[in-house]
Protein backbone atom coordinates (compact mmCIF):
# COMPACT_ATOMS: atom_id res chain seq x y z
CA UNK A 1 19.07 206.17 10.87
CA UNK A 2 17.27 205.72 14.13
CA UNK A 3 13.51 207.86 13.82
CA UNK A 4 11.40 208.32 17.13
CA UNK A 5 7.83 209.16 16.90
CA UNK A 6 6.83 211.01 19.82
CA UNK A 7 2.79 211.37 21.33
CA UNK A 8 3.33 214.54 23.55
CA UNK A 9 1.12 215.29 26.47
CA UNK A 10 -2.12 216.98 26.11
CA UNK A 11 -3.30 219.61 27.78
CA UNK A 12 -6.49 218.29 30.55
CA UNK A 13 -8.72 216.97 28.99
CA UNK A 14 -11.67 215.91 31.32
CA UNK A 15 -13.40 212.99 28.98
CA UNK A 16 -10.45 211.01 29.30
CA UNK A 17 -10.94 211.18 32.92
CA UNK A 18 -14.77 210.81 32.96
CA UNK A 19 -14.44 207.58 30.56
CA UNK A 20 -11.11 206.38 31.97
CA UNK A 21 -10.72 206.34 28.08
CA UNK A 22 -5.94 206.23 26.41
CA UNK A 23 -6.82 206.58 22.86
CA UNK A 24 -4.04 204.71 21.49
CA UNK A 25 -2.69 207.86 18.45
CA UNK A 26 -3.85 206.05 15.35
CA UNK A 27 -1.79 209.16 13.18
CA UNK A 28 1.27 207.63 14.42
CA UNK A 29 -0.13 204.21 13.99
CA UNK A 30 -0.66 204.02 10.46
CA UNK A 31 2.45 206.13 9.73
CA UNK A 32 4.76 203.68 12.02
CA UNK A 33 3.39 200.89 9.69
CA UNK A 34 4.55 202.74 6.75
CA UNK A 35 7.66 203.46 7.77
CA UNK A 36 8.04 199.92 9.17
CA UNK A 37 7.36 198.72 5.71
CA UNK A 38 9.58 200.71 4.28
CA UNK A 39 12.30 199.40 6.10
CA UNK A 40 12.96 202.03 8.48
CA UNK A 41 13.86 201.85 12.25
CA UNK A 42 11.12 203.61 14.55
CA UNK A 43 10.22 203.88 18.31
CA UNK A 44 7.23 204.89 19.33
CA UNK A 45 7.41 207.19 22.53
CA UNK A 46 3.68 207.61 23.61
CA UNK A 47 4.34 210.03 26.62
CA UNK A 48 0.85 210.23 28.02
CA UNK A 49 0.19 206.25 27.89
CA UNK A 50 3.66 205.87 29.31
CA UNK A 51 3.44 208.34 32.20
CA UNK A 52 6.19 209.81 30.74
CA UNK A 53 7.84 213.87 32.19
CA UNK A 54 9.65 216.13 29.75
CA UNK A 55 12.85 214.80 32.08
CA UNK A 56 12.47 211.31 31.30
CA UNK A 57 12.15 212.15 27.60
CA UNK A 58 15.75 213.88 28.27
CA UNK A 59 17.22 210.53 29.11
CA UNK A 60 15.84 208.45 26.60
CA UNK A 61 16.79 211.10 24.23
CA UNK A 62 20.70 210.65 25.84
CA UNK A 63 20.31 207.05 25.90
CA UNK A 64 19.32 205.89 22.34
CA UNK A 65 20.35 209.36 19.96
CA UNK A 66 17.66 209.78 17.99
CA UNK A 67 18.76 211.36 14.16
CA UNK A 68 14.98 212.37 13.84
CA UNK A 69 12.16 213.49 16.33
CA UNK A 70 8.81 213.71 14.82
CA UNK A 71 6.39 215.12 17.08
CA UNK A 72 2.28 214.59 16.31
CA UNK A 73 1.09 218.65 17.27
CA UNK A 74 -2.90 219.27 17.95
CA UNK A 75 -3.51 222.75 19.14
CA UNK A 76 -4.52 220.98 22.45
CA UNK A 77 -0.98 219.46 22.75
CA UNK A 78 1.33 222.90 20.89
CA UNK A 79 2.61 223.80 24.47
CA UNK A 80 3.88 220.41 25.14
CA UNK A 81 4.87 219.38 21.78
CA UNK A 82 7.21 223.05 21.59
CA UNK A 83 8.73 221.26 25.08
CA UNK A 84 9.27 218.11 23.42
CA UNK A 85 10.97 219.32 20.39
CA UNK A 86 13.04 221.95 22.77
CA UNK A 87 14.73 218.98 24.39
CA UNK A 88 14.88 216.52 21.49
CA UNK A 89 17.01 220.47 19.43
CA UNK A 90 18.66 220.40 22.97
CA UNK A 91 20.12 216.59 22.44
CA UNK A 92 20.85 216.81 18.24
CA UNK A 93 17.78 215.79 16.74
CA UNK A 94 16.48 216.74 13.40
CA UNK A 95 12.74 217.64 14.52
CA UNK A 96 9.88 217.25 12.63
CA UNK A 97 6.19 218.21 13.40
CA UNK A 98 2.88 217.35 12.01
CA UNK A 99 -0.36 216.73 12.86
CA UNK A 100 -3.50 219.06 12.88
CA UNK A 101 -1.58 222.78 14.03
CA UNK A 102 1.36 222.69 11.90
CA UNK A 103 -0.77 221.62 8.69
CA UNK A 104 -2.57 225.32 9.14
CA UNK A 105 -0.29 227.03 11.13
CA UNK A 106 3.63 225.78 10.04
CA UNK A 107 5.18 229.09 9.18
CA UNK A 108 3.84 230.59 12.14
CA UNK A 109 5.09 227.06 14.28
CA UNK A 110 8.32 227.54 12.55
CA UNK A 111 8.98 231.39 13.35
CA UNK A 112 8.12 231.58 16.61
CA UNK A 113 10.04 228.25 18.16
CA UNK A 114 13.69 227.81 16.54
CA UNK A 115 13.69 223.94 17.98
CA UNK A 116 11.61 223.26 15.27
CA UNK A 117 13.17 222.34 11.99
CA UNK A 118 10.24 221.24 9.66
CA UNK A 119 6.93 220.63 9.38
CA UNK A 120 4.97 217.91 7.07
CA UNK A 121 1.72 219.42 6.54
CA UNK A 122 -1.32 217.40 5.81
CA UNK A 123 -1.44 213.67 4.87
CA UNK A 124 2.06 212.47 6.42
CA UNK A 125 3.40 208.86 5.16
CA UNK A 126 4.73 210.08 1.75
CA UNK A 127 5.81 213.12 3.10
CA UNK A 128 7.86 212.25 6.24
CA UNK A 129 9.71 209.44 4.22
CA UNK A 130 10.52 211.78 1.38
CA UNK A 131 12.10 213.68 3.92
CA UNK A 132 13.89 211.32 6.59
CA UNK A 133 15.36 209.79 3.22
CA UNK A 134 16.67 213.42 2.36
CA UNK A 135 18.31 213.73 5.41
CA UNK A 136 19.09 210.18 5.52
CA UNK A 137 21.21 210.95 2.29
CA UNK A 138 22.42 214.43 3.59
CA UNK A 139 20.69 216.40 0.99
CA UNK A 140 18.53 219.57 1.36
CA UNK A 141 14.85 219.73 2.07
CA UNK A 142 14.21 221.32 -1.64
CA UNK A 143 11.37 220.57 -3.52
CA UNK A 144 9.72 217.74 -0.64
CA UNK A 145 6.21 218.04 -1.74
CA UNK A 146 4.12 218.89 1.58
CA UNK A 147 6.65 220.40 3.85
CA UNK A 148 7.78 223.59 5.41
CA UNK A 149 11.33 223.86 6.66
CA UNK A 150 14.03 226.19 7.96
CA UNK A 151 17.04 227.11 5.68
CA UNK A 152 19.18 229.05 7.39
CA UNK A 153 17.65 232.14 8.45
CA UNK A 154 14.60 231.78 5.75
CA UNK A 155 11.43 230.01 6.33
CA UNK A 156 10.24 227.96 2.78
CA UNK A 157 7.38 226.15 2.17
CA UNK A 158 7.55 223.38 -0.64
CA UNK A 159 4.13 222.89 -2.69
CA UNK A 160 1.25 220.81 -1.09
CA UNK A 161 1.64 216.92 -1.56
CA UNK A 162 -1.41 215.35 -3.99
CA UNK A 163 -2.99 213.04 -1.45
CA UNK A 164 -2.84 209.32 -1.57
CA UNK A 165 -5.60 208.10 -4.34
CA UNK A 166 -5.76 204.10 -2.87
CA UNK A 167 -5.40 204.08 1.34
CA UNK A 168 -6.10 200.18 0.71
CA UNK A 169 -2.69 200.35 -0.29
CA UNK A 170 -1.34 201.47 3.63
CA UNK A 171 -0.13 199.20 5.88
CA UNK A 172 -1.58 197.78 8.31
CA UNK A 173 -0.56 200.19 11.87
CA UNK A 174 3.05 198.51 13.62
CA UNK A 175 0.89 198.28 17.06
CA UNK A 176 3.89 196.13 17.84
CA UNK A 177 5.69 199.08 18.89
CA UNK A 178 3.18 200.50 20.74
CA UNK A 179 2.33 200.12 24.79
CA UNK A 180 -1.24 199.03 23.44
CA UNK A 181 -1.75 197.19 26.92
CA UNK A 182 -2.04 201.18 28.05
CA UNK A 183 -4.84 201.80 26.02
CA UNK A 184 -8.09 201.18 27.21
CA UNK A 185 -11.63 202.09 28.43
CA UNK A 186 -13.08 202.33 31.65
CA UNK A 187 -9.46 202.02 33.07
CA UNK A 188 -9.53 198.28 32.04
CA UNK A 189 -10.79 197.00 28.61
CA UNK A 190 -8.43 197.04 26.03
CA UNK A 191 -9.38 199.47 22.96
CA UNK A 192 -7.45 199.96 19.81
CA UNK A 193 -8.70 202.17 16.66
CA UNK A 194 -8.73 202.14 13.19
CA UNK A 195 -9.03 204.66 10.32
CA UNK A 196 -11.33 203.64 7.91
CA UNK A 197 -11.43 206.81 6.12
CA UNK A 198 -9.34 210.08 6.09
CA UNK A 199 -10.83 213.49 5.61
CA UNK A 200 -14.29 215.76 5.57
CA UNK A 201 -15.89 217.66 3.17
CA UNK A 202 -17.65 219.76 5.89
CA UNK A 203 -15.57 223.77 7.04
CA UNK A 204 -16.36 223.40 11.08
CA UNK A 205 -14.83 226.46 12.32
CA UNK A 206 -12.68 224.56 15.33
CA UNK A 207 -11.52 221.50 13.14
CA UNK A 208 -8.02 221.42 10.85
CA UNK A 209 -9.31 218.08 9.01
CA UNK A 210 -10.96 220.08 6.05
CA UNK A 211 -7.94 221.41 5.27
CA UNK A 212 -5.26 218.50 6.28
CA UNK A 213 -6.91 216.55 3.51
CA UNK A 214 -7.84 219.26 1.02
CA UNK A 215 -11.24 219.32 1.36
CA UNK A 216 -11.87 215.79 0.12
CA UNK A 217 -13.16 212.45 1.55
CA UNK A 218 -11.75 208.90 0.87
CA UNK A 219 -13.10 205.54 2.17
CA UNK A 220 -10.40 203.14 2.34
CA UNK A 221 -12.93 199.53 0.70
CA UNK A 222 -14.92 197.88 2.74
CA UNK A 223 -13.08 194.43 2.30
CA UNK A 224 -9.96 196.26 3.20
CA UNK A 225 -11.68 197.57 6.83
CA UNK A 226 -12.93 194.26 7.60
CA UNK A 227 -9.47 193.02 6.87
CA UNK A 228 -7.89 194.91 9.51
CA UNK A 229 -10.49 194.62 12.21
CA UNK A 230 -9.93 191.07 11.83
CA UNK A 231 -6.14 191.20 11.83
CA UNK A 232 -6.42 193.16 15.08
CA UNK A 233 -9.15 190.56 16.73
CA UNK A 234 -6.86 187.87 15.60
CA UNK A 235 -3.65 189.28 17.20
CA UNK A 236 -4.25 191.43 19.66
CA UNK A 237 -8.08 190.78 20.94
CA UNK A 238 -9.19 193.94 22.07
CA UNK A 239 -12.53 194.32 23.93
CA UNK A 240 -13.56 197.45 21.59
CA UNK A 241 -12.33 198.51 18.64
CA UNK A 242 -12.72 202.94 18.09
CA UNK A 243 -13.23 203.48 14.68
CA UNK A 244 -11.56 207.22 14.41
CA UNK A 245 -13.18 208.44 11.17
CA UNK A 246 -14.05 212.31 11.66
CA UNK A 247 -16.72 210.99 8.79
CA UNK A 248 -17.32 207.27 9.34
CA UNK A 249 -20.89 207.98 7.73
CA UNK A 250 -20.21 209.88 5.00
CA UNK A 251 -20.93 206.93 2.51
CA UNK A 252 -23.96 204.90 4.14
CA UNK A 253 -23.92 202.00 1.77
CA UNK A 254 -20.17 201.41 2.34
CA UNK A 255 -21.33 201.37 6.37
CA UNK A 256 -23.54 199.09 5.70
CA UNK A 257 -21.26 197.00 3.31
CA UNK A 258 -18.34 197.05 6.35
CA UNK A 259 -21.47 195.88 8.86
CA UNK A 260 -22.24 192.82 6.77
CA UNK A 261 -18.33 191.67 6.64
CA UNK A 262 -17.95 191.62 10.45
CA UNK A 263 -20.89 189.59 11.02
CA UNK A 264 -20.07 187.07 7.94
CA UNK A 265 -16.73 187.08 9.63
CA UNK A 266 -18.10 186.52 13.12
CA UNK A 267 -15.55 189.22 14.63
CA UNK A 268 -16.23 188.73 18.30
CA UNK A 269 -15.38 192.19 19.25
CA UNK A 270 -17.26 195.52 20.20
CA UNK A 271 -16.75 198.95 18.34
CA UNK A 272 -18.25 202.07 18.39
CA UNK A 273 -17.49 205.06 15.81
CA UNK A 274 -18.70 209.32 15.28
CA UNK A 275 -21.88 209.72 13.58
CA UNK A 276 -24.10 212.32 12.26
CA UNK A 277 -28.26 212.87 13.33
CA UNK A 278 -29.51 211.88 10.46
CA UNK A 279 -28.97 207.51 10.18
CA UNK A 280 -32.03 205.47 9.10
CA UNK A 281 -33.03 203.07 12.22
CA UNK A 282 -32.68 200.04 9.56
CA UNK A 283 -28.67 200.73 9.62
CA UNK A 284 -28.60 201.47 13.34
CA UNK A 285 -30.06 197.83 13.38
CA UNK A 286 -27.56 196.11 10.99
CA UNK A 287 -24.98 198.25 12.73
CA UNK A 288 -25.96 196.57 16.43
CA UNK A 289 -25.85 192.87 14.92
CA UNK A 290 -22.33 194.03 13.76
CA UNK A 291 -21.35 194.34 17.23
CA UNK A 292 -21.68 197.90 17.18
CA UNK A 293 -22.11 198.93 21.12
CA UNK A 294 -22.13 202.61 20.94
CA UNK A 295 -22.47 205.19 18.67
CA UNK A 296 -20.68 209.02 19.34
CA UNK A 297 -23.33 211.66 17.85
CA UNK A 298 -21.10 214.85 17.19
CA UNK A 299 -23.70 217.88 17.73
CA UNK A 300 -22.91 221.74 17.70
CA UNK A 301 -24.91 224.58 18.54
CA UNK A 302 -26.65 225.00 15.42
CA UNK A 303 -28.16 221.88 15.36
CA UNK A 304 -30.72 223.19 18.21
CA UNK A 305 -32.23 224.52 15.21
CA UNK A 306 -32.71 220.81 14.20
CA UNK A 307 -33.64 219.34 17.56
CA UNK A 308 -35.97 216.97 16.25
CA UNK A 309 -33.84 215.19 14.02
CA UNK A 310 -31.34 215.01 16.69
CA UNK A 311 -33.71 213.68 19.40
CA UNK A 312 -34.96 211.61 17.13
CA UNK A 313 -31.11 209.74 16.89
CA UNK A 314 -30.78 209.19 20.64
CA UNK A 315 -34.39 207.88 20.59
CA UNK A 316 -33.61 205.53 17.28
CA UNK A 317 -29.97 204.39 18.93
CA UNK A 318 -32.15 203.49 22.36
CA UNK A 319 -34.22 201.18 19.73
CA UNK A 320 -31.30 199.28 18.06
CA UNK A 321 -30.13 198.53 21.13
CA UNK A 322 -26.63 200.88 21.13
CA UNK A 323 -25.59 203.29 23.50
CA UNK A 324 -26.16 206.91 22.44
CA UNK A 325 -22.99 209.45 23.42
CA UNK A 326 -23.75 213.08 23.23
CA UNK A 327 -20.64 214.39 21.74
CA UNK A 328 -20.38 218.58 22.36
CA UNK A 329 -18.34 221.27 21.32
CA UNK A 330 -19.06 224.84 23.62
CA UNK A 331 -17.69 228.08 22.73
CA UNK A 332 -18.05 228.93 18.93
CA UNK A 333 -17.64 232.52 17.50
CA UNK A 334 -19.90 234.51 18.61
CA UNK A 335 -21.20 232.12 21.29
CA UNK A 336 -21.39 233.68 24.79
CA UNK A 337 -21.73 232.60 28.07
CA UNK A 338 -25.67 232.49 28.10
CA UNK A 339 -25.72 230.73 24.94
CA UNK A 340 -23.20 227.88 26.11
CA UNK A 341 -26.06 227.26 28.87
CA UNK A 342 -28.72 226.90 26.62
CA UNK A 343 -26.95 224.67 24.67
CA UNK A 344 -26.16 222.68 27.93
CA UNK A 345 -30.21 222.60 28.51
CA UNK A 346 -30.27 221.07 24.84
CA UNK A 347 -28.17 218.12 25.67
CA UNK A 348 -30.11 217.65 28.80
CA UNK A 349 -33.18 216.72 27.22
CA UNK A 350 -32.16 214.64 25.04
CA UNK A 351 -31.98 211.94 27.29
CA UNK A 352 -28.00 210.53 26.20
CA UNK A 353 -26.60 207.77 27.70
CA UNK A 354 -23.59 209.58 28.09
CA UNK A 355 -22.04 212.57 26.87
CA UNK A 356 -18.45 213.83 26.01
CA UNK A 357 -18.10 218.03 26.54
CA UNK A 358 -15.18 219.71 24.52
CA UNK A 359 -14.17 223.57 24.28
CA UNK A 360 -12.91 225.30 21.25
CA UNK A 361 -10.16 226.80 22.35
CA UNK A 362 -9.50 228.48 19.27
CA UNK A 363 -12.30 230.93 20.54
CA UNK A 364 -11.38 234.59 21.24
CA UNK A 365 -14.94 235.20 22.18
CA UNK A 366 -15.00 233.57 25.37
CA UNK A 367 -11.87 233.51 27.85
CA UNK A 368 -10.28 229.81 27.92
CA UNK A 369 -11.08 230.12 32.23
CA UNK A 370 -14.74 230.75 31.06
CA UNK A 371 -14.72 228.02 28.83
CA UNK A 372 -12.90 225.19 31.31
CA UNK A 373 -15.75 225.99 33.92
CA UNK A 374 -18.75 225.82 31.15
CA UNK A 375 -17.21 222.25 30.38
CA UNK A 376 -17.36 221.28 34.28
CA UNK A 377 -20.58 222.35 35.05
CA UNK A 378 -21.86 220.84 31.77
CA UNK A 379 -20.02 217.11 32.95
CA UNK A 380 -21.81 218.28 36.39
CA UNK A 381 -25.29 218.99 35.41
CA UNK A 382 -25.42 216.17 33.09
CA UNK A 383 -24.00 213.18 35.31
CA UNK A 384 -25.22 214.48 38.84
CA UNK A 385 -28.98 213.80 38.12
CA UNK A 386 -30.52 212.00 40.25
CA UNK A 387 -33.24 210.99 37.34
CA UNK A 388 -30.04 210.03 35.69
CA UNK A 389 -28.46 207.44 37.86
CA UNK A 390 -31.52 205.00 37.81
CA UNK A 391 -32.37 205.32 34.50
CA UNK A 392 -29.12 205.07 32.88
CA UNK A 393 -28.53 202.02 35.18
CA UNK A 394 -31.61 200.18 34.66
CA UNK A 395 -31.65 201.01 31.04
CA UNK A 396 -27.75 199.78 30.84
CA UNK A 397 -28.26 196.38 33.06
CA UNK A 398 -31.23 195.21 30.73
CA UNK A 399 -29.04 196.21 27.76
CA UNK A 400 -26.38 193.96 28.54
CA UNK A 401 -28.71 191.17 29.81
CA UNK A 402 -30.00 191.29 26.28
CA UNK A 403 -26.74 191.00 25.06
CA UNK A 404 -25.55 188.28 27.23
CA UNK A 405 -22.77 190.25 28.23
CA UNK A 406 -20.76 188.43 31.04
CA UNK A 407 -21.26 189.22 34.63
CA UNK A 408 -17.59 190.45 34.85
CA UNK A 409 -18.07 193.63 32.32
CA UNK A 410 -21.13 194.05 33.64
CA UNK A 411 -19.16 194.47 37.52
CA UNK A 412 -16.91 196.39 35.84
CA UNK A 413 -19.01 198.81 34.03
CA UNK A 414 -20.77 199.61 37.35
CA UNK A 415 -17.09 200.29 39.33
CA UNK A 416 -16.61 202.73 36.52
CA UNK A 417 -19.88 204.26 36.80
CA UNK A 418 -19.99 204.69 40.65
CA UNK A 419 -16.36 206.23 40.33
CA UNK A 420 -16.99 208.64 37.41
CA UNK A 421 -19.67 210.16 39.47
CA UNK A 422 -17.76 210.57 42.48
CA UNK A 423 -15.19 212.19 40.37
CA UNK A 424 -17.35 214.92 38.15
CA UNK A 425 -18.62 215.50 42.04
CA UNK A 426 -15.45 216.69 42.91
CA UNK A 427 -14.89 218.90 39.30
């Protein structure tokens, strides 16, 4: 049975453009190594790293007759992923979604768009091979722990999966049948991700993770992440390595265990990962002699409250030596227009090295045309300083002099630089 794994387009989404940043879709990743293992025949059909239209997809659908399309759904790609699975229905496919959306929303996914047959809700490798080996066998969708499907004219919903208790146990990600020379940063440096942990114990408002992985958090071992860092630096020597944890630091002596094992191993390669406010300076230090080049501080609006913990990060991150990125979400309920602009001032004066600007647009409060112009005038106010451009590049040049980074990234980093401010001058 031939399975394709599909990456639909997203709708714009500016810090991609800002940070020349293709996140390679470590989802599919680690469940393309799973199947893989399992003995199954995938392709991976990244659309966004591939440049790929909804028309193209139509002739690779005619061309290799795919018996199963699953589609990875955010709410941020529903519109294109309903397109996807509209042509893949069109063509004979079995389709499949999962991801984020349809592990909150799947009944509502599955009654209002009849090109979708099923959806795997939640944690997806036992799941989606429970099922494609149900159809495989031409049997009935009954009883698949952790999916919703369409029977007829009914809409059932199986119980909820229990969640995998060991993820040292996963695979390694088939990045073989990926485009990974697409994914980079800064338009040029090769970036691949891990997972090192699935899940969040925290109920953000905007976010689906919670609830994807019942409210729990597991670390896969720290052995186990070095492993695969090391696999990937072996094979495939990328420039940075994203680790994609939505709670990276939710066990600091495991951190700190994974920072010791890349510099025992000697991994020559950069990463950077999410944080929260509060690290100790000590780990932000062990974490740079790991390699560690920048660290992603997820804020929200309520944290104002906390500003001097918060300040207190980007001024601890400036010590260690790692670049500090300001990550922001504008437009929670109840936030309105005003509000979104003093939280813009906030950022401002925190002095970041960079920041990354996101909208819920969940958010009924503020309309989604309100929210896209917040989010440019927040990349435009932040990156159109003047203060900004000579600090951030004398701060950045003596960084990487202290780091002996070669005079090639350094040329490169300032081509990027000069071109993401033209750019954000034009939003």
């Amino acid at each position: 049975m031939k399975i394709f794994l599909v990456l639909p387009d997203s709708d714009d989404v500016l810090y991609s453009r800002v940070f020349g940043i293709n996140f390679p879709p470590v989802g599919l990743a680690y469940l393309s190594g799973f199947l893989d293992y399992k003995g199954h025949k995938i392709k991976i059909v990244d659309m966004p790293a591939l440049n790929m239209n909804l028309d193209q997809f139509r002739h690779l659908l005619r061309s290799e007759k795919p018996d199963v399309v699953g589609i990875y759904c955010a709410l941020t790609r529903l519109n294109q992923a309903i397109n996807v699975a509209k042509i893949a229905k069109d063509e004979g496919a079995f389709t499949v979604f999962g991801g984020p959306e349809p592990s909150i929303n799947g009944k509502t996914i599955l009654s209002e768009n009849p090109c979708v047959d099923a959806v795997v809700r939640g944690e997806g490798e036992m799941a989606f091979l429970d099922l494609i080996e149900r159809i495989e066998d031409g049997e009935g969708l009954k009883g698949v722990e952790g999916v919703t499907y369409r029977d007829g004219k009914k809409l059932l919903e199986n119980s909820s999966r229990l969640l995998i208790k060991d993820l040292d146990e996963l695979p390694f990600p088939a990045w073989h049948l990926f485009p990974i020379e697409r994914y980079n940063l800064f338009n040029y440096f090769p970036l691949l991700s891990i997972a090192s942990s699935r899940g969040c114990t925290f109920n953000c408002s905007f976010c689906a993770v919670p609830e994807m992985y019942q409210h729990t958090w597991r670390g896969r071992s720290p052995e186990n992440v070095a492993d695969e860092m090391e696999y990937l630096v072996e094979k495939y020597s990328p420039s940075v390595i994203f680790i994609s944890d939505d709670c990276f630091m939710a066990n600091l002596r495991r951190v700190e265990k994974i920072c010791d094992m890349i510099y025992r191993r000697n991994l020559d390669v950069s990463w950077a990962c999410l944080s929260r406010t509060d690290l100790p300076l000590s780990l932000m230090h062990k974490m740079k002699r790991a390699n560690c080049i920048a660290l992603l501080f997820n804020l929200e609006s309520h944290m104002i409250n906390n500003s001097e913990i918060v300040k207190a990060a980007f001024k601890n991150a400036k010590k260690a030596g790692i670049i500090g990125v300001a990550n922001f979400v504008f437009g929670f309920p109840g936030e309105t227009y005003s509000v979104c602009k003093r939280n813009l001032d906030f950022i401002l004066d925190l002095d970041a090295d960079h920041a990354m600007f996101f909208r819920n647009v969940s958010n009924i409060d503020i309309e989604l045309a309100t929210l896209n112009e917040i989010e440019k005038e927040a990349y435009r106010a932040f990156y159109l300083r003047k203060s900004y451009y000579l600090t951030h590049l004398i701060r950045n040049i003596n960084r990487f002099s202290l780091n002996r980074v070669n005079f090639h990234f350094v040329i490169r980093y300032l081509k990027w630089f000069v071109e993401t401010i033209f750019f954000v001058n034009q939003l």
